[in-house]
Each structure stands twice: as C-alpha cells, then as structure tokens.
Protein backbone atom coordinates (compact mmCIF):
# COMPACT_ATOMS: atom_id res chain seq x y z
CA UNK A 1 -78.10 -24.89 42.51
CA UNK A 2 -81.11 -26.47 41.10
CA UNK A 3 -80.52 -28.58 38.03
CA UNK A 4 -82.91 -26.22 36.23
CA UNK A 5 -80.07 -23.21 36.27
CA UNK A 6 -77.43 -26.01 34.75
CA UNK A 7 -77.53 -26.18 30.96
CA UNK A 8 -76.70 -29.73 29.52
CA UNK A 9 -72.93 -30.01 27.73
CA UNK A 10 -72.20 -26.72 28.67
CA UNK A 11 -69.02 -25.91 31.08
CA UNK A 12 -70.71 -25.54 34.31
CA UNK A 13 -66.99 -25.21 36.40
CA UNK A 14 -63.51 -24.87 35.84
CA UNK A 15 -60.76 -25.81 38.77
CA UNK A 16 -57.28 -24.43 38.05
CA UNK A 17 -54.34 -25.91 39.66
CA UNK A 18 -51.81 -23.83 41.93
CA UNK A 19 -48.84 -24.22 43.63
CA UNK A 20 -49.53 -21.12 46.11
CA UNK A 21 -52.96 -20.79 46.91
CA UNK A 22 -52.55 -17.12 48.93
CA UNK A 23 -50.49 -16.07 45.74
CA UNK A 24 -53.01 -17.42 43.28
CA UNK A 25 -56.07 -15.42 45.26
CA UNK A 26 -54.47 -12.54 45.59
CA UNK A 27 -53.55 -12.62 41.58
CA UNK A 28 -56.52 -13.07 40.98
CA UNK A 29 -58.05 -10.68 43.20
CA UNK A 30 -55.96 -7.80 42.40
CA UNK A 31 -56.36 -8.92 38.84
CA UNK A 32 -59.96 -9.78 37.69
CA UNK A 33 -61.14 -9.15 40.99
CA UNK A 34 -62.18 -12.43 41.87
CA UNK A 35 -63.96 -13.50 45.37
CA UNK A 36 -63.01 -17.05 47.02
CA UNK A 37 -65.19 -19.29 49.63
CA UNK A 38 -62.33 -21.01 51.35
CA UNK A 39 -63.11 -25.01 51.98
CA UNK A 40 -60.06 -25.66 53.00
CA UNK A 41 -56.05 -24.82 52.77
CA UNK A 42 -56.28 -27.07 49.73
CA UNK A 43 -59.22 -25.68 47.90
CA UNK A 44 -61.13 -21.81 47.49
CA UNK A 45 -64.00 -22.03 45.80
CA UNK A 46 -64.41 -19.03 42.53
CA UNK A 47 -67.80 -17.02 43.40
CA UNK A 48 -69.72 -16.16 40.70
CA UNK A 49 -71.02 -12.73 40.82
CA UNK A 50 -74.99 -13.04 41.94
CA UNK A 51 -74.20 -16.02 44.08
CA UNK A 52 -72.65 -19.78 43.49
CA UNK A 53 -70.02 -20.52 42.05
CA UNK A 54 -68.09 -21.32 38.39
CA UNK A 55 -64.69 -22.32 39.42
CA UNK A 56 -62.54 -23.21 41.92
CA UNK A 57 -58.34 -22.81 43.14
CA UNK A 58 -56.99 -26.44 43.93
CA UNK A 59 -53.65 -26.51 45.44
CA UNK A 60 -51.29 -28.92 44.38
CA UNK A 61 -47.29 -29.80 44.55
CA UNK A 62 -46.61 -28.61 41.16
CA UNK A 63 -49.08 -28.24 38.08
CA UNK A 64 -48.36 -29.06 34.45
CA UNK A 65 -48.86 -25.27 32.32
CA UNK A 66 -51.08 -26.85 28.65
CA UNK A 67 -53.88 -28.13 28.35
CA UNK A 68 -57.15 -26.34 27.30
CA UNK A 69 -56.87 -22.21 27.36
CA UNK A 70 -59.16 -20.36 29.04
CA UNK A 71 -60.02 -17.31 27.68
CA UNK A 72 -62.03 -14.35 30.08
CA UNK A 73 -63.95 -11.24 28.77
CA UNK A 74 -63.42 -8.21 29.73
CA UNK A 75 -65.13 -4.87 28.40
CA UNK A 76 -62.21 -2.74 28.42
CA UNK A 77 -58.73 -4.89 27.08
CA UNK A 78 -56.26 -1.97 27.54
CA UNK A 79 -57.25 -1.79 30.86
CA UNK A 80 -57.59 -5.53 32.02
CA UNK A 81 -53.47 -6.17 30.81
CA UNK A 82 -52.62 -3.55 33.27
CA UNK A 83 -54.22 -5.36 35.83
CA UNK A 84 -52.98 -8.57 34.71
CA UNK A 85 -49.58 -6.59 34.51
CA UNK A 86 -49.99 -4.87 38.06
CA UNK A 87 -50.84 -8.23 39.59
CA UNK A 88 -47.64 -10.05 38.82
CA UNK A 89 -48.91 -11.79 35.63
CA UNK A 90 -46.69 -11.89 32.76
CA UNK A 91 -47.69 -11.33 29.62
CA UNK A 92 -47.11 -13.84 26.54
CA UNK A 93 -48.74 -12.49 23.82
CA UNK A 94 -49.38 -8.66 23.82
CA UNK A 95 -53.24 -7.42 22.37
CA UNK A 96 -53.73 -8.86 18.83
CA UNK A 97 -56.56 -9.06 16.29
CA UNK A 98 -58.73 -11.84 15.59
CA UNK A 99 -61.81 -11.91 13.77
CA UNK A 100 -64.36 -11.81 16.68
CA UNK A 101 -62.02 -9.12 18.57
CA UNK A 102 -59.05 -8.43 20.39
CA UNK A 103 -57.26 -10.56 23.14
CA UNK A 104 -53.97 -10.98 24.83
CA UNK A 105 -52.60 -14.10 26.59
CA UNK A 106 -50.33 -14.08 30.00
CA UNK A 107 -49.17 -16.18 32.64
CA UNK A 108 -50.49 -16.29 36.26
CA UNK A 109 -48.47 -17.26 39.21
CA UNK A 110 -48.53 -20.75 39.01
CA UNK A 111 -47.47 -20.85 34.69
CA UNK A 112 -51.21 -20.95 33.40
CA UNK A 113 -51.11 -19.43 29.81
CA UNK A 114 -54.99 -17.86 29.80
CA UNK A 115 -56.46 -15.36 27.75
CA UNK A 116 -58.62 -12.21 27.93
CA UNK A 117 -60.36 -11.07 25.03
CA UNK A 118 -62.82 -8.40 23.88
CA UNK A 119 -65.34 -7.64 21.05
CA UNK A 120 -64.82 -3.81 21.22
C-alpha cells in the first residue's frame, strides 16, 4: 500500500488477540464473513474487501477482554445478531437505541466485547 491510500491519525489496522486461532477464523467467517492470509500459526492477516488488509488475528496464551470497543457496521442489524448468534458469539447487550442508530454488543470466542451497529 502506497502511503498515498493511508490517511494521517486515522486507524489504518486493528490486531485482536485470540486464544484459538482456527476458532477465532471460523467465528469470524461464519459470522461477518471475514477472509484471512495466513502468515503463520501465530498470526492471519484480516483482508479487506478490494485487496490489503485492515486487521489482523494474533494468537496468544490468554488475552485480557477491555480495552477499546470495536464497533462494525452492518446494513441489516436483525440479521447480523443471528449470525453473531449462529457463530457461537454470545450476546451482551441485545439491539438498543442510540442517537446515530441501533447496535448490539456480544462476545466472540476468545471474550472480546465488540459491537455492531446500524443507521437504519
């Protein structure tokens, strides 16, 4: 990636800690349906649809759930919980209203609290 496609201050990637890297991909697979480039047993790399990358999976012996949320889009709520649901995530906080939307929160595999959230 040139550094003309990478905007100054912005978040340019996002690693998320895991315990069970084939658990974590498929979750997120099934889920979101997520691609991986695997570097190695220790790290899978989150493809970006239309090439590269914004993330990554980096296994580790246990992770610490906190820290900063991350919080996905999706274009159809309703139907991104079931996924979440049908994946093995659990949810934490069932769809609610905020002022710029709707979102729920849940739990992947590994005890990440993230968020998905819509406009519509």
């Amino acid at each position: 990636m040139s550094e003309a496609e990478h905007v100054h201050h912005q978040i340019d990637y996002i690693e998320i800690p895991v315990t069970d890297m084939d658990l974590a991909k498929r979750f997120y697979a099934e889920a979101f349906g997520w691609a991986f480039t695997d570097y190695a047993p220790v790290y899978a790399g989150i493809r970006k649809q239309g090439g590269g990358e914004v993330g990554g999976l980096r296994l580790e012996e246990s992770v610490t759930p906190g820290g900063p949320l991350i919080i996905l889009y999706s274009a159809d709520l309703e139907a991104s919980l079931a996924a979440v649901q049908g994946a093995g995530g659990r949810i934490v906080q069932e769809i609610f209203s905020f002022p710029g939307g709707r979102r729920f929160h849940f739990e992947d595999p590994s005890g990440h609290e993230l968020a998905v959230w819509s406009d519509r």
